[in-house]
Protein backbone atom coordinates (compact mmCIF):
# COMPACT_ATOMS: atom_id res chain seq x y z
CA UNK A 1 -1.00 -32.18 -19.71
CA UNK A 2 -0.42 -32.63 -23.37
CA UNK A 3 0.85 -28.98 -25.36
CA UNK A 4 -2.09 -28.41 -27.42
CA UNK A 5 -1.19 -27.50 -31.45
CA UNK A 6 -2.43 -23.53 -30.87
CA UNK A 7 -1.86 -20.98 -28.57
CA UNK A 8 -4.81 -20.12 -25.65
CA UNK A 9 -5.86 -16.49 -27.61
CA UNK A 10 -8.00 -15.10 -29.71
CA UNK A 11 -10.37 -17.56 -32.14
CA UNK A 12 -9.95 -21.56 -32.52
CA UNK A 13 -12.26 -23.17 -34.34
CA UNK A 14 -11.26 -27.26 -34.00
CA UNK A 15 -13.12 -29.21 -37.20
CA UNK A 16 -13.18 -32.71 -37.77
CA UNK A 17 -15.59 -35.87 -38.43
CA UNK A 18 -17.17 -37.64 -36.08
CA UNK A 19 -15.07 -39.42 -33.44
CA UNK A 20 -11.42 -37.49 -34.46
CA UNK A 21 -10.96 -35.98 -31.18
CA UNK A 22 -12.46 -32.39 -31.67
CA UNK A 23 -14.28 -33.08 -27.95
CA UNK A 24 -10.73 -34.03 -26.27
CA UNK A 25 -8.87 -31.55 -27.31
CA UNK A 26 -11.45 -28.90 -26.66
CA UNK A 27 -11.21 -30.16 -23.10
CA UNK A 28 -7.50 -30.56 -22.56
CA UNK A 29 -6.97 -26.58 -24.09
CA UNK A 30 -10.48 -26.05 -21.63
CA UNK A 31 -7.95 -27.96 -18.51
CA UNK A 32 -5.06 -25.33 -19.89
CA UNK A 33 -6.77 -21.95 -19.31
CA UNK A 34 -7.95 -23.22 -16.28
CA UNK A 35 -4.50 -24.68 -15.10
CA UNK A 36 -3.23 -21.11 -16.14
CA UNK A 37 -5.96 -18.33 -15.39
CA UNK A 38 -8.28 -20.27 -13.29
CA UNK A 39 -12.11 -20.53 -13.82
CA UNK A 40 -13.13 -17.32 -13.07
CA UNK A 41 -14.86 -15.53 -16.05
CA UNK A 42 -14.91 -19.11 -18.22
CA UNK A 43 -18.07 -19.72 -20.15
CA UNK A 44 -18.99 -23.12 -21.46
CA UNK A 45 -21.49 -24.11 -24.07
CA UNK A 46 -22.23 -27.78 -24.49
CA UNK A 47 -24.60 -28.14 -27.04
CA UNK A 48 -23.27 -31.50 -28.57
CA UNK A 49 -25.99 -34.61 -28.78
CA UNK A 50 -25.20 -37.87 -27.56
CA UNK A 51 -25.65 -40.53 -30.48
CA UNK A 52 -24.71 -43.72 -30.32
CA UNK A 53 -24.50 -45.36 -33.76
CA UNK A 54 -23.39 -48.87 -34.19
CA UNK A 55 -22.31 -49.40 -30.71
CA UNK A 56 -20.25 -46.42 -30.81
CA UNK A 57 -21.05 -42.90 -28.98
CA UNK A 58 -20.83 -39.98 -31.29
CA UNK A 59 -20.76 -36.59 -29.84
CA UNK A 60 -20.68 -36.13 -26.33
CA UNK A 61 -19.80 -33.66 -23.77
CA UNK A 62 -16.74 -32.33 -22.56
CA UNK A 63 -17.46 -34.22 -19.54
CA UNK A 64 -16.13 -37.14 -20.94
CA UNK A 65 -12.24 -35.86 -20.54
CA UNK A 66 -12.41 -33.47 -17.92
CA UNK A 67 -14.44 -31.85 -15.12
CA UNK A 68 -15.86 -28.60 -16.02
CA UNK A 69 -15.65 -26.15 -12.46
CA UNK A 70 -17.77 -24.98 -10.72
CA UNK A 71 -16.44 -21.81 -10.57
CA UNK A 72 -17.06 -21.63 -14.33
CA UNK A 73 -20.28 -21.35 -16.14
CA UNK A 74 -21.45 -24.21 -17.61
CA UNK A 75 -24.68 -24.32 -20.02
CA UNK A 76 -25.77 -27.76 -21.36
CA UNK A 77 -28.72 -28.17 -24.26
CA UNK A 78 -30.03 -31.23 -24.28
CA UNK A 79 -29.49 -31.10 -28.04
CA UNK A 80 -31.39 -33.22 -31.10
CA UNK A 81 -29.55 -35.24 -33.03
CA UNK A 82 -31.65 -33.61 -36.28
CA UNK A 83 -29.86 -36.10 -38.86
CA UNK A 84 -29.95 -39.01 -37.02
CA UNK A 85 -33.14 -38.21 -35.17
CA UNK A 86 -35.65 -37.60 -37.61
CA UNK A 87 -37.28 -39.76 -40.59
CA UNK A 88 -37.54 -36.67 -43.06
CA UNK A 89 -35.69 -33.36 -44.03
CA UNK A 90 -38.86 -31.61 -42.32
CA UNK A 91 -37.86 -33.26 -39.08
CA UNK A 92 -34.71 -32.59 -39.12
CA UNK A 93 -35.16 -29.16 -39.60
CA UNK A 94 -37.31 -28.74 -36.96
CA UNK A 95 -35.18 -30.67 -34.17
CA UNK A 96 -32.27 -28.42 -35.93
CA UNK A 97 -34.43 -25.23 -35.20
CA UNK A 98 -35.24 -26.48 -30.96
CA UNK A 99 -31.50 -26.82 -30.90
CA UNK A 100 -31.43 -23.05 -32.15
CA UNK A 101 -33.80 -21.89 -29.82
CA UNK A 102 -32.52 -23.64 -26.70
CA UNK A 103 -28.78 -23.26 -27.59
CA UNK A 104 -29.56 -19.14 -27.89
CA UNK A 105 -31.24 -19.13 -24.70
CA UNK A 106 -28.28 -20.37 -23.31
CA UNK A 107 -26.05 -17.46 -24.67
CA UNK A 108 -28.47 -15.09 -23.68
CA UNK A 109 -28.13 -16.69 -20.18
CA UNK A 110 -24.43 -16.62 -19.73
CA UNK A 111 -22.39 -14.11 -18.28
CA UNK A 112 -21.84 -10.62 -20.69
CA UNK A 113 -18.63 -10.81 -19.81
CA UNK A 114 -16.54 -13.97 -20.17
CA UNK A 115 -12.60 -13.96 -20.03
CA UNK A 116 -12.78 -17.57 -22.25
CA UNK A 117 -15.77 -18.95 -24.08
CA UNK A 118 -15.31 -22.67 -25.11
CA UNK A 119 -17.97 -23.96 -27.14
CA UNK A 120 -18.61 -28.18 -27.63
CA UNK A 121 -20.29 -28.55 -31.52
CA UNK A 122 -20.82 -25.03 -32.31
CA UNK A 123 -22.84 -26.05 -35.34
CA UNK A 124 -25.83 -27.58 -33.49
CA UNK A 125 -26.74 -23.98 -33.21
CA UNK A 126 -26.24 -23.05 -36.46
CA UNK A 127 -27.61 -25.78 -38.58
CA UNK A 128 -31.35 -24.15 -39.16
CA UNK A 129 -29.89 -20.89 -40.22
CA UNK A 130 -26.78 -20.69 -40.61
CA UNK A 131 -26.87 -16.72 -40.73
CA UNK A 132 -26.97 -17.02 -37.05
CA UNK A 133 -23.52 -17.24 -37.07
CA UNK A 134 -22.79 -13.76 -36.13
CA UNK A 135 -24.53 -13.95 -32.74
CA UNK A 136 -22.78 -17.09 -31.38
CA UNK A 137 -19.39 -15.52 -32.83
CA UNK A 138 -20.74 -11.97 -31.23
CA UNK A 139 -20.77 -13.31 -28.04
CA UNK A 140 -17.07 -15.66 -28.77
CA UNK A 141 -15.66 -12.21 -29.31
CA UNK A 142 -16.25 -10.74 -25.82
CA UNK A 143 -13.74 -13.23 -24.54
CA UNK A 144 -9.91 -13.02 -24.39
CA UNK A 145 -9.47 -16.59 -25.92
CA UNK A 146 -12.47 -18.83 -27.86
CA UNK A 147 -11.92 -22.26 -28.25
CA UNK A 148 -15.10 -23.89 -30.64
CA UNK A 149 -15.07 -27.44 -31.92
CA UNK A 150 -17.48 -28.24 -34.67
CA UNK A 151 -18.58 -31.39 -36.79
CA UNK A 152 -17.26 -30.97 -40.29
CA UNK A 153 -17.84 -34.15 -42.84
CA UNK A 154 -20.07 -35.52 -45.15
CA UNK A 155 -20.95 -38.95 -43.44
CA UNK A 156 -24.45 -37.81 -41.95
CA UNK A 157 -25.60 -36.09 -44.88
CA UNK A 158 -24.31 -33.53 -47.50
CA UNK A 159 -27.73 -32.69 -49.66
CA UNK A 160 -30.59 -32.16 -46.85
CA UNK A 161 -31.10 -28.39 -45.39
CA UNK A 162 -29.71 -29.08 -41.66
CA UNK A 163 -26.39 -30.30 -43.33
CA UNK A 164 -25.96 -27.19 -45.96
CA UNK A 165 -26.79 -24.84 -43.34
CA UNK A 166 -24.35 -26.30 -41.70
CA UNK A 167 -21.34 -26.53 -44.21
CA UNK A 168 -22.32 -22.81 -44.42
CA UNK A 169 -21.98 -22.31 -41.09
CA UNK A 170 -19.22 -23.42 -40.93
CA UNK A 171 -17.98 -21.25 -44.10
CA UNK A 172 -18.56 -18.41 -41.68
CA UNK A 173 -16.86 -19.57 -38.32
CA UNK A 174 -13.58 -20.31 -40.73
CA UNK A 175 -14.55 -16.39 -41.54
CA UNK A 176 -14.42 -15.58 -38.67
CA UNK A 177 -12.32 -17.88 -36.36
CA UNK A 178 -8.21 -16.92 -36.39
CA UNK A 179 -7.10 -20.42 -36.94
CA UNK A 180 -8.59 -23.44 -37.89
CA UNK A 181 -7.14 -26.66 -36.17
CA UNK A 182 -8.42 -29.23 -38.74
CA UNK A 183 -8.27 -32.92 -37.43
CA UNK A 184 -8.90 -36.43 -39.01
């Protein structure tokens, strides 16, 4: 197993563009806790979209490195893609805001007390208000050791409301988080 470029406490925010490897290494530092503590107590929030653009998948779950077990507790949202799924800035907002919805009923659903949270595309739950923040990080900071990956570029949009609640989101998880492992 590859030594990851942080230690497995606290806050970890990973950032990156699409494709840089913010998924991966959320996984392999996923595989590490697990390796070390076991799955017991390990919450997991998927709530990336799969998009495929030009023949090539953006996104994606944490399935695609590693096996998430069953001993750990695993919510999935069938996420939007609000950018790339919608004609207008209306749409978008409005897939943005079902991603909200869902990806919140998922928090409220997982256990109230997890030793690790790891979180795939924390900002598919933040990008119709980003003020949200403070519940997903809330619920980060129950856990010994958070480990959140989140999209962080310009190339799907920089001017429409999903993507400045987003780079605002994102303001506030750097806030928050204890170190910021930037990739790409």
């Amino acid at each position: 197993m590859p030594d990851l470029p942080f230690p497995l406490s606290g806050s970890t925010l990973i950032v990156g563009p699409s494709n840089s490897g913010k998924t991966r290494l959320t996984a392999q530092a996923l595989d590490a806790w697990i390796g070390e503590h076991g799955a017991e107590g390990v919450v997991v929030l998927e709530f990336a979209p799969e998009v495929e653009r030009d023949g090539v998948l953006l996104g994606g779950r944490l399935s695609q490195f590693t096996r998430v077990p069953d001993a750990a507790w695993h919510g999935v949202l069938e996420a939007h893609a609000p950018r790339a799924d919608s004609d207008s800035e209306m749409g978008a907002m409005q897939l943005a805001e079902e991603n909200a919805t869902r990806a919140y009923e998922l928090v409220d659903a997982a256990p109230a007390d997890p030793t690790a949270v790891f979180v795939n595309d924390a900002t598919i739950a933040l990008q119709a208000e980003a003020d949200a923040t403070g519940r997903l990080t809330s619920y980060c900071d129950r856990a010994t050791v958070a480990v959140l990956n989140a999209f962080e570029s310009d190339e799907l949009g920089s001017d429409d409301p999903v993507s400045r609640n987003e780079r605002a989101a994102l303001r506030r998880l750097r806030a928050w988080t204890e170190r910021v492992v930037e990739l790409g």
